[in-house]
Protein backbone atom coordinates (compact mmCIF):
# COMPACT_ATOMS: atom_id res chain seq x y z
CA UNK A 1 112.08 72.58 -23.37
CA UNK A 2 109.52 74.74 -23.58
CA UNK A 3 111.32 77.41 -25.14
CA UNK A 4 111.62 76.16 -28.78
CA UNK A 5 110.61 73.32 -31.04
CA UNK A 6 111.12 69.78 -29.87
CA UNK A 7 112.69 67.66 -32.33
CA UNK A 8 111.21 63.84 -32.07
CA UNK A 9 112.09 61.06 -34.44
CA UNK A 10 109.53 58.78 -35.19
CA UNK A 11 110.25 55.11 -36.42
CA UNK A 12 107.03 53.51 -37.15
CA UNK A 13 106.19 51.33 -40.48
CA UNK A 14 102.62 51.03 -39.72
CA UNK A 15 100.98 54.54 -42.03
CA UNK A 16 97.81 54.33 -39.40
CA UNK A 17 100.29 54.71 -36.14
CA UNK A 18 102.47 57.22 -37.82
CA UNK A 19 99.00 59.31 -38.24
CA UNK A 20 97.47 58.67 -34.76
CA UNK A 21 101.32 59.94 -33.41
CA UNK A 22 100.54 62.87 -35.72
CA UNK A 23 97.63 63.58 -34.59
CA UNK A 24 98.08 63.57 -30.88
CA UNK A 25 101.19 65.20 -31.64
CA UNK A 26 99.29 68.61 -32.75
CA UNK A 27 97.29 69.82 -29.97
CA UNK A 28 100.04 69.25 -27.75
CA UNK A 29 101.39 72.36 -25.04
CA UNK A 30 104.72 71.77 -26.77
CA UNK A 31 105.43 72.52 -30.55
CA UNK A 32 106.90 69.45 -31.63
CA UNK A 33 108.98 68.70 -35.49
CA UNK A 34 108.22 65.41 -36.14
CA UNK A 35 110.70 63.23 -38.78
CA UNK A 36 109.29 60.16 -39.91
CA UNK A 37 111.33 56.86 -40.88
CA UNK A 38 109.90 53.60 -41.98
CA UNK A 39 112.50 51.70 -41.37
CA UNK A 40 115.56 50.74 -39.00
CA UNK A 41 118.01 51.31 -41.76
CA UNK A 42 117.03 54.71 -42.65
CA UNK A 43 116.71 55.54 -38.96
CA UNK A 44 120.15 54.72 -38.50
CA UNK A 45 121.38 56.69 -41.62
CA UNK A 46 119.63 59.85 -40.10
CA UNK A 47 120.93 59.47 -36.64
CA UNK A 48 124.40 59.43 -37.95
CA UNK A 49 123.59 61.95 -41.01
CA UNK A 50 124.85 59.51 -43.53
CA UNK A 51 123.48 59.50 -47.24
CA UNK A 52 120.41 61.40 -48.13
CA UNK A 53 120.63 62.56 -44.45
CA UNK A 54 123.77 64.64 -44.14
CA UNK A 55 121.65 67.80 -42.66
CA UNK A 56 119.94 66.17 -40.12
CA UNK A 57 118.61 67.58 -36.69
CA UNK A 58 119.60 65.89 -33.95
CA UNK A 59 116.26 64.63 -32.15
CA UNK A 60 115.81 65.27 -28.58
CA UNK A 61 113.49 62.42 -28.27
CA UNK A 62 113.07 59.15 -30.71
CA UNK A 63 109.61 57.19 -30.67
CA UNK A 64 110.88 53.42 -31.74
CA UNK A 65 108.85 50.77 -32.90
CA UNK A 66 110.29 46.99 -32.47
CA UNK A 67 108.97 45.42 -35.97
CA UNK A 68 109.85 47.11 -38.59
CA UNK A 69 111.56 46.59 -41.81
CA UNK A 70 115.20 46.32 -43.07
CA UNK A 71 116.64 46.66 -39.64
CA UNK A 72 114.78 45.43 -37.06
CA UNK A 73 113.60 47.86 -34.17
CA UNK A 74 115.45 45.80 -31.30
CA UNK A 75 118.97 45.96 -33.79
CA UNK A 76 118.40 49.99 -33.73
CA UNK A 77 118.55 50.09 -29.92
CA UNK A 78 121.38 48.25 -29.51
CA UNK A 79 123.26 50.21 -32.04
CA UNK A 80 121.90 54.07 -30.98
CA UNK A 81 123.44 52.61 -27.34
CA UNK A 82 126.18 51.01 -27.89
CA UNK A 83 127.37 54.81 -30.51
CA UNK A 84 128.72 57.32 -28.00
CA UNK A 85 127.46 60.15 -29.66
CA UNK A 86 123.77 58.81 -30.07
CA UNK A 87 123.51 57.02 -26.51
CA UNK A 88 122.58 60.50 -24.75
CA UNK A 89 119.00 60.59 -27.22
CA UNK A 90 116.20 58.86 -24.79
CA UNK A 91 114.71 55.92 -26.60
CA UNK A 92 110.85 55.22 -25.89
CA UNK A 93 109.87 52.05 -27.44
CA UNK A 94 106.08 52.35 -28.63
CA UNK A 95 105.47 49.17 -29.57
CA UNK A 96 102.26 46.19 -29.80
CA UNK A 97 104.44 43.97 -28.53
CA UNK A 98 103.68 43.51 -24.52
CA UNK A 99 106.03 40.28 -24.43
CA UNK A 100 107.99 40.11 -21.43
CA UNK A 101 111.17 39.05 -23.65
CA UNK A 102 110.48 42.21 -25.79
CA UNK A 103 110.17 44.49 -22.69
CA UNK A 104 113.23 42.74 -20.77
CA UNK A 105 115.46 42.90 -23.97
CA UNK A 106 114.56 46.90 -24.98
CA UNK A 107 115.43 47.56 -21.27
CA UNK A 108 118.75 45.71 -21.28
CA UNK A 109 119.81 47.05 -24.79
CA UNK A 110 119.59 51.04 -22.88
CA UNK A 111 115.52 51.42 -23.94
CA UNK A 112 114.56 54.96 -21.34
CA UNK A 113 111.24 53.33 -21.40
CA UNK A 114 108.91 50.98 -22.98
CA UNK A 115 105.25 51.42 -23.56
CA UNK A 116 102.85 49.43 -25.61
CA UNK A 117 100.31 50.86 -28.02
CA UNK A 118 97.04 50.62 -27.14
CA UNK A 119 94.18 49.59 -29.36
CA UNK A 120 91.84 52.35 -30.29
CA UNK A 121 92.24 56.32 -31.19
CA UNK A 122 91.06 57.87 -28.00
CA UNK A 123 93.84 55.96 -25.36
CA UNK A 124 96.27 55.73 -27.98
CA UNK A 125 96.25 59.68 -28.18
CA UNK A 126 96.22 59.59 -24.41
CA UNK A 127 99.36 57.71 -24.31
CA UNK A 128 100.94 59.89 -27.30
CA UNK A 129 100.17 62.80 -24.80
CA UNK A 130 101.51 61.33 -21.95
CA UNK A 131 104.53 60.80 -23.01
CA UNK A 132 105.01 63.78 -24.31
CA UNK A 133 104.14 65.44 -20.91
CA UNK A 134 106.88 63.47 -19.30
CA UNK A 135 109.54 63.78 -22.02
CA UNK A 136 109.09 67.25 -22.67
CA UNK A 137 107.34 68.81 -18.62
CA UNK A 138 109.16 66.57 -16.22
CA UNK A 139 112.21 65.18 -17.79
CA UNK A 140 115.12 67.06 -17.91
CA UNK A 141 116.99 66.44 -21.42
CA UNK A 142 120.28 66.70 -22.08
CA UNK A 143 121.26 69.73 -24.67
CA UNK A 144 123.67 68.42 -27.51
């Protein structure tokens, strides 16, 4: 992946998160584009290029939060998995929720993984960074 920009969609309601992602985001060893959505609806408009979104990029990665507006975050899983020609995108759900019903449920709708946010700049960045060592280093990601 190394070899040109990483596209990452970012679903996130919360205007401080969607910063802190930012942030971390910038400094990173890979250059990253990062689209942000507010909301499930919109997310799933821009996943299948529909309305305002008819030249979307296809992400190669899509940062999904559980609580958000319109559609909820868990409704957006289940729907990017159960579309053939989204199910391919990995799904990391960045979440505050640590529930075990939360985590069990993201995992059996076709979540890749499921990590919750911690409190606090410094280890949320970590995290940010993290995950964007093992998406974008380790992982090998399928090329639409």
């Amino acid at each position: 992946m190394t070899g040109r920009c990483v596209e990452v969609l970012l679903v996130e309601d919360d205007p401080g998160d969607v910063d802190l992602t930012k942030e971390a985001l910038k400094d990173g060893k890979v250059l990253v584009n990062l689209t942000v959505l507010e909301d499930g609806q919109k997310a799933l408009q821009y996943l299948r290029r529909e309305g305002p979104f008819k030249q979307a990029v296809r992400p190669d990665l899509i940062l999904l939060d559980l609580n958000l507006p319109k559609k909820d975050g868990r409704d957006v899983l289940g729907e990017i998995k159960g579309d053939e020609k989204l199910r391919s995108i990995p799904v990391v759900v960045l979440t505050t929720s640590d529930a075990d019903v939360d985590i069990l449920r993201s995992y059996g709708l076709g979540g890749n993984c499921y990590v919750t946010k911690p409190v606090g700049f410094e280890q949320f960045r970590k995290v940010v960074k993290e995950i964007e060592d093992f998406w974008f280093s380790v992982v090998k990601l399928p090329v639409p």
